[in-house]
Protein backbone atom coordinates (compact mmCIF):
# COMPACT_ATOMS: atom_id res chain seq x y z
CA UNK A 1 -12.98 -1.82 11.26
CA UNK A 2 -13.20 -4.78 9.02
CA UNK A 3 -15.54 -8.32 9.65
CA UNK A 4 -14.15 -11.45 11.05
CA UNK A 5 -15.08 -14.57 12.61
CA UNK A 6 -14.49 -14.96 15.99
CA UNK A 7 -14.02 -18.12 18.92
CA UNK A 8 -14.25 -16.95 22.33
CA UNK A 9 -15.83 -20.10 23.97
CA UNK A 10 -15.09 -23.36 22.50
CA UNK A 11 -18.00 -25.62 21.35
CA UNK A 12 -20.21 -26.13 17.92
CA UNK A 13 -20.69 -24.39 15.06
CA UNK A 14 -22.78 -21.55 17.66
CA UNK A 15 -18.97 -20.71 18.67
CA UNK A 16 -18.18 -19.17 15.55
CA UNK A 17 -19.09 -15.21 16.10
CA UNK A 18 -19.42 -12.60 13.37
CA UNK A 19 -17.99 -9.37 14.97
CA UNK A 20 -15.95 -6.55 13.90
CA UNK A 21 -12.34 -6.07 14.60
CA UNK A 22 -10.10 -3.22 14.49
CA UNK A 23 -6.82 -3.66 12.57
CA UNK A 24 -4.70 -1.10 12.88
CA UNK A 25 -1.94 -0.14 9.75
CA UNK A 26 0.79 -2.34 8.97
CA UNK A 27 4.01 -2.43 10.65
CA UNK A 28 6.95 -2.01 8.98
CA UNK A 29 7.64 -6.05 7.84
CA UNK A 30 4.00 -6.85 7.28
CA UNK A 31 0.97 -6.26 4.99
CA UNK A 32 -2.68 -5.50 5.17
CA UNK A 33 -4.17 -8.25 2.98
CA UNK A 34 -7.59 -8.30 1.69
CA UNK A 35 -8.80 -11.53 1.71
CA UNK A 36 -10.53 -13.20 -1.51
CA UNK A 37 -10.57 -16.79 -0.98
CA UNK A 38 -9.96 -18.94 2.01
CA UNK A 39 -9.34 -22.94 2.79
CA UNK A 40 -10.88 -24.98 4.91
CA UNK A 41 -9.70 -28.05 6.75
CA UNK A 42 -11.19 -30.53 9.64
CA UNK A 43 -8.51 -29.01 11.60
CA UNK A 44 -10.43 -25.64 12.45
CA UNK A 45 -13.52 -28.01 13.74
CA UNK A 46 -10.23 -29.98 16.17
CA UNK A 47 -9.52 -26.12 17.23
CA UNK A 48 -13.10 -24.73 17.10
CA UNK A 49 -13.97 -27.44 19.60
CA UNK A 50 -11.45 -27.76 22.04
CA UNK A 51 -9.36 -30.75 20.82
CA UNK A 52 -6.69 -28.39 19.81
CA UNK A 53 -6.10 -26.17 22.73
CA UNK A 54 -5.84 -21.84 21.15
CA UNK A 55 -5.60 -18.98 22.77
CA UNK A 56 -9.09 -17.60 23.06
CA UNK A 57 -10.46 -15.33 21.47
CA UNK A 58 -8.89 -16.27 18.45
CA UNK A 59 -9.64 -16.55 14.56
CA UNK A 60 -10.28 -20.19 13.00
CA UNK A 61 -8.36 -20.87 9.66
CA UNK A 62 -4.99 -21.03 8.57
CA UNK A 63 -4.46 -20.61 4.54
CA UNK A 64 -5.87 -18.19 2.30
CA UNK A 65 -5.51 -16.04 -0.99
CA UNK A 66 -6.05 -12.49 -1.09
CA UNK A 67 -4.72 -9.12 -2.80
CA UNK A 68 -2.23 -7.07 -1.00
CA UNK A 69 -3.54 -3.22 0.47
CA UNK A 70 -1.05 -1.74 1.90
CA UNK A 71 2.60 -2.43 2.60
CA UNK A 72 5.07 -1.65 5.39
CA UNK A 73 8.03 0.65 4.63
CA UNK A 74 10.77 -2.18 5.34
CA UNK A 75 9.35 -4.76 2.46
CA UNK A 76 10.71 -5.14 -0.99
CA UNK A 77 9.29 -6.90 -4.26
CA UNK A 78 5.87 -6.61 -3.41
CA UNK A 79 3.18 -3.85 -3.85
CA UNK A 80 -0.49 -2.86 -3.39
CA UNK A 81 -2.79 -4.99 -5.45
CA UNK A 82 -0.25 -7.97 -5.94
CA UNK A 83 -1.94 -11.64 -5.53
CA UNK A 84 -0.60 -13.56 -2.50
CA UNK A 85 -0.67 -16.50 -0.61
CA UNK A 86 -0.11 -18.40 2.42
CA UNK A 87 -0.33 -21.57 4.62
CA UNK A 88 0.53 -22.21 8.73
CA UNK A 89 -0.82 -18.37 10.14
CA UNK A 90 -3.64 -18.80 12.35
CA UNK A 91 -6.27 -16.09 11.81
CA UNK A 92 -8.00 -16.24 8.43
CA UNK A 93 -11.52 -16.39 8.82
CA UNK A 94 -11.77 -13.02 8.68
CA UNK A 95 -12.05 -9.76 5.78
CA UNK A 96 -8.80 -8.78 5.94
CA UNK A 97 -5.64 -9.62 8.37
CA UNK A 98 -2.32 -7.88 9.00
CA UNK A 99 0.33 -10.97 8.19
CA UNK A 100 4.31 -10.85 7.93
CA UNK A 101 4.89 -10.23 4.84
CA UNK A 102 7.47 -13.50 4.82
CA UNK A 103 4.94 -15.60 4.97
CA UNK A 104 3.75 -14.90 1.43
CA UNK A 105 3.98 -16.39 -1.88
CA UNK A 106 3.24 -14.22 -4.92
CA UNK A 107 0.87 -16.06 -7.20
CA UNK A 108 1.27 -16.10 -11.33
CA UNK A 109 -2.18 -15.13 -13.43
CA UNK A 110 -2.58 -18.63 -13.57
CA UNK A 111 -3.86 -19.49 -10.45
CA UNK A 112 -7.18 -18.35 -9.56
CA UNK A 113 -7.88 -17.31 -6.61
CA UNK A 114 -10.38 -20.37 -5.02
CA UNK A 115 -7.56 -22.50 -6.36
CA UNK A 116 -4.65 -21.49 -4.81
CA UNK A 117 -6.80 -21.21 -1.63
CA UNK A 118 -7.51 -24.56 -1.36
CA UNK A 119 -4.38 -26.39 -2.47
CA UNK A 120 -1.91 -23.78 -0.74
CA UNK A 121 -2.03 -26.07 2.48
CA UNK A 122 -2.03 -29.53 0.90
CA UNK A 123 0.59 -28.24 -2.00
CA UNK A 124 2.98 -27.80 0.36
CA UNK A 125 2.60 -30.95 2.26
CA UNK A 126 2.51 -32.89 -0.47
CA UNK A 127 5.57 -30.96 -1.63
CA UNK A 128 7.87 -32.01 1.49
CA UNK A 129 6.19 -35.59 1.09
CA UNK A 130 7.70 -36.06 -2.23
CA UNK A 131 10.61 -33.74 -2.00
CA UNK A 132 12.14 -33.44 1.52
CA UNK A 133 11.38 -37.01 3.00
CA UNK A 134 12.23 -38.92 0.55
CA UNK A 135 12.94 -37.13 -2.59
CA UNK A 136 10.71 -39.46 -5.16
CA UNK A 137 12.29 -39.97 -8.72
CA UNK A 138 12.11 -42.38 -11.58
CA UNK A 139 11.74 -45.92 -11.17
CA UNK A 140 10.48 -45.53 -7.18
CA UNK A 141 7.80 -47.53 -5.77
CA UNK A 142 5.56 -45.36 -4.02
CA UNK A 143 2.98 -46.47 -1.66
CA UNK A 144 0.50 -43.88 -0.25
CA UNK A 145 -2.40 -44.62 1.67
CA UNK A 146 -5.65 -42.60 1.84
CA UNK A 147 -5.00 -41.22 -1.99
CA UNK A 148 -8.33 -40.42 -2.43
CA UNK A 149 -8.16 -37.42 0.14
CA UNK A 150 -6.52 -33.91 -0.74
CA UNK A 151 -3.12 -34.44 -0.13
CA UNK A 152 -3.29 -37.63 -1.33
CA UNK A 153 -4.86 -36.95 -5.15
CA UNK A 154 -1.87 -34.01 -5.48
CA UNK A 155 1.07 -36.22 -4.29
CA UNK A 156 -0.56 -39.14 -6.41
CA UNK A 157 -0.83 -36.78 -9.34
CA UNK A 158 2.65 -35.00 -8.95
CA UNK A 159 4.76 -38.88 -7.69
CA UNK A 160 3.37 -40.03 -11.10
CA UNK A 161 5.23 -37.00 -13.23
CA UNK A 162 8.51 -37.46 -11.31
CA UNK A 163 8.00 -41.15 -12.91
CA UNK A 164 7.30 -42.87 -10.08
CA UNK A 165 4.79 -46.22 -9.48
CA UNK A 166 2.23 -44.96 -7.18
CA UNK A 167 0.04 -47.61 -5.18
CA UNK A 168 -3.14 -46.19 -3.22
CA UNK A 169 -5.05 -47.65 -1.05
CA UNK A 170 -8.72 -46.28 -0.82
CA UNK A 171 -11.79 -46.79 1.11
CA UNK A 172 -13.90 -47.60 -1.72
CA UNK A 173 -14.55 -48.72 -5.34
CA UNK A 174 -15.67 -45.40 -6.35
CA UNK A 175 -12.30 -43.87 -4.90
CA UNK A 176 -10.57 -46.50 -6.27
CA UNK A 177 -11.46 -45.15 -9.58
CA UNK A 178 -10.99 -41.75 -8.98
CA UNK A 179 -7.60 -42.08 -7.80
CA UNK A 180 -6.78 -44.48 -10.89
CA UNK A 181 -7.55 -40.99 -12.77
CA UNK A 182 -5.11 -39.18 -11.14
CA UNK A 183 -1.60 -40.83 -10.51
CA UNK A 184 -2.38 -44.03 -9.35
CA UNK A 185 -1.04 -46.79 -11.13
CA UNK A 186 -2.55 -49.60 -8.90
CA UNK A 187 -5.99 -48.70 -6.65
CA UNK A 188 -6.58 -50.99 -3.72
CA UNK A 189 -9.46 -50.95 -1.68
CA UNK A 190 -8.53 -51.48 1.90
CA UNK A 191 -11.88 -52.42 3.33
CA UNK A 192 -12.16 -55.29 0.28
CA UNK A 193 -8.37 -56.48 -0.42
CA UNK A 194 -5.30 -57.12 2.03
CA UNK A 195 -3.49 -53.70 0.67
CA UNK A 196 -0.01 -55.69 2.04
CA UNK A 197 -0.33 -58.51 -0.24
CA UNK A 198 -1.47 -56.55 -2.85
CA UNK A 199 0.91 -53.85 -2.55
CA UNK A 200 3.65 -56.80 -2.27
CA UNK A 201 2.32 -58.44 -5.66
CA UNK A 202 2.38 -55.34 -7.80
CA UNK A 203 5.95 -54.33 -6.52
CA UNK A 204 6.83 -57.91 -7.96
CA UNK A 205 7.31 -59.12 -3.99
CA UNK A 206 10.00 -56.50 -3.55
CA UNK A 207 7.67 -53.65 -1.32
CA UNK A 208 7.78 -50.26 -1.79
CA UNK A 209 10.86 -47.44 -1.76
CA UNK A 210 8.72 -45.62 0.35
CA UNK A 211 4.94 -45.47 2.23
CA UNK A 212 3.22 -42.64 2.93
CA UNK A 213 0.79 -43.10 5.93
CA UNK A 214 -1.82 -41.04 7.33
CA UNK A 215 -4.50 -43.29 8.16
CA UNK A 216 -2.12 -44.96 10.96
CA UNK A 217 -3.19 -47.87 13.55
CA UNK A 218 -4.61 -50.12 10.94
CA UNK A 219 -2.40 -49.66 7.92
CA UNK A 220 1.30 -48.63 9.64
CA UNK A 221 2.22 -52.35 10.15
CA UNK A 222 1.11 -53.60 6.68
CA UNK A 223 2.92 -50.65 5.17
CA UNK A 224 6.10 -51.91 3.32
């Protein structure tokens, strides 16, 4: 029997139940994963609360890191003790989990553990962002709005090495200059500046190749 936290009636933080679970061995695709690290985003609160219809009970959490225990019969290239992670599989507040064992990524020494949990998630969005949507390269324009949050300061950060321009727009002075220190090549503060004009100006009137928008309603129609 192994720990977890646990959502059988949706509602506050008082929803979030500490019980014990019984796992069971691994099937033949998956593995029993201990967990050592585990991300957190506003999403479990949407899901915790109600917002986000689940199943109930269920387990808040998506992305974690952990070590490998034991390994069904069927998988090949990994082994007991090997460093893993993974993003999208609903279930991770919890000691340990039985998860498909294609839905893990091996990690390098690297990596430690509370970072890999955290940027697993936002990694990978950032990742289709830059390299599915619109694949960013040299001499690209890049406008991305709400830089200062987690996507946002890796895409920033990883637009700027493919040698892109990177505009954010910020809610603040202070994230203004954070976001200067990581990618940004132009910082405009949304609740101070008109982020179209000055988005316009430093793209020499010509708007950017591409906008990235998550804030939505108030900064889709400026966005060019």
């Amino acid at each position: 029997m192994i720990q977890a936290i646990r959502v059988h009636d949706t509602g506050g933080p008082e929803a979030l139940i500490w019980e014990g679970i019984d796992l069971g061995p691994p099937g033949p695709d998956d593995v029993r994963l201990r967990h050592t690290a585990i991300g957190v985003n506003f999403i479990d609160v949407y899901r915790r609360s109600g917002l986000y219809p689940v199943d109930r009970p269920f387990i808040p959490a998506a992305r974690e890191l952990g070590s490998s225990r034991r390994v069904g019969k069927a998988i090949e290239g990994l082994k007991p003790g090997d460093r893993v992670a993974y993003a999208g599989v609903l279930g991770s507040y919890c000691e340990s989990r039985l998860i498909p064992a294609d839905r893990l990524v091996k990690l390098p020494d690297a990596i430690d553990d509370a970072t890999a949990a955290a940027a697993m998630l936002k990694g990978l969005t950032a990742e289709y962002l830059l390299r599915r949507i619109f694949p960013v390269g040299p001499g690209h324009d890049v406008l991305f709005h709400a830089a200062a949050g987690g996507v946002g300061l890796i895409a920033c950060q990883w637009a700027n090495a493919l040698g892109a321009r990177v505009i954010g727009t910020v809610g603040s002075d202070a994230k203004a200059t954070l976001v200067r220190a990581n990618g940004c090549h132009h910082a405009i503060n949304y609740n101070t500046e008109d982020f179209a004009s000055e988005s316009a100006r430093s793209t020499n009137g010509r708007g950017a190749d591409v906008a990235y928008d998550s804030v939505g309603r108030d900064t889709f129609p400026g966005s060019r």
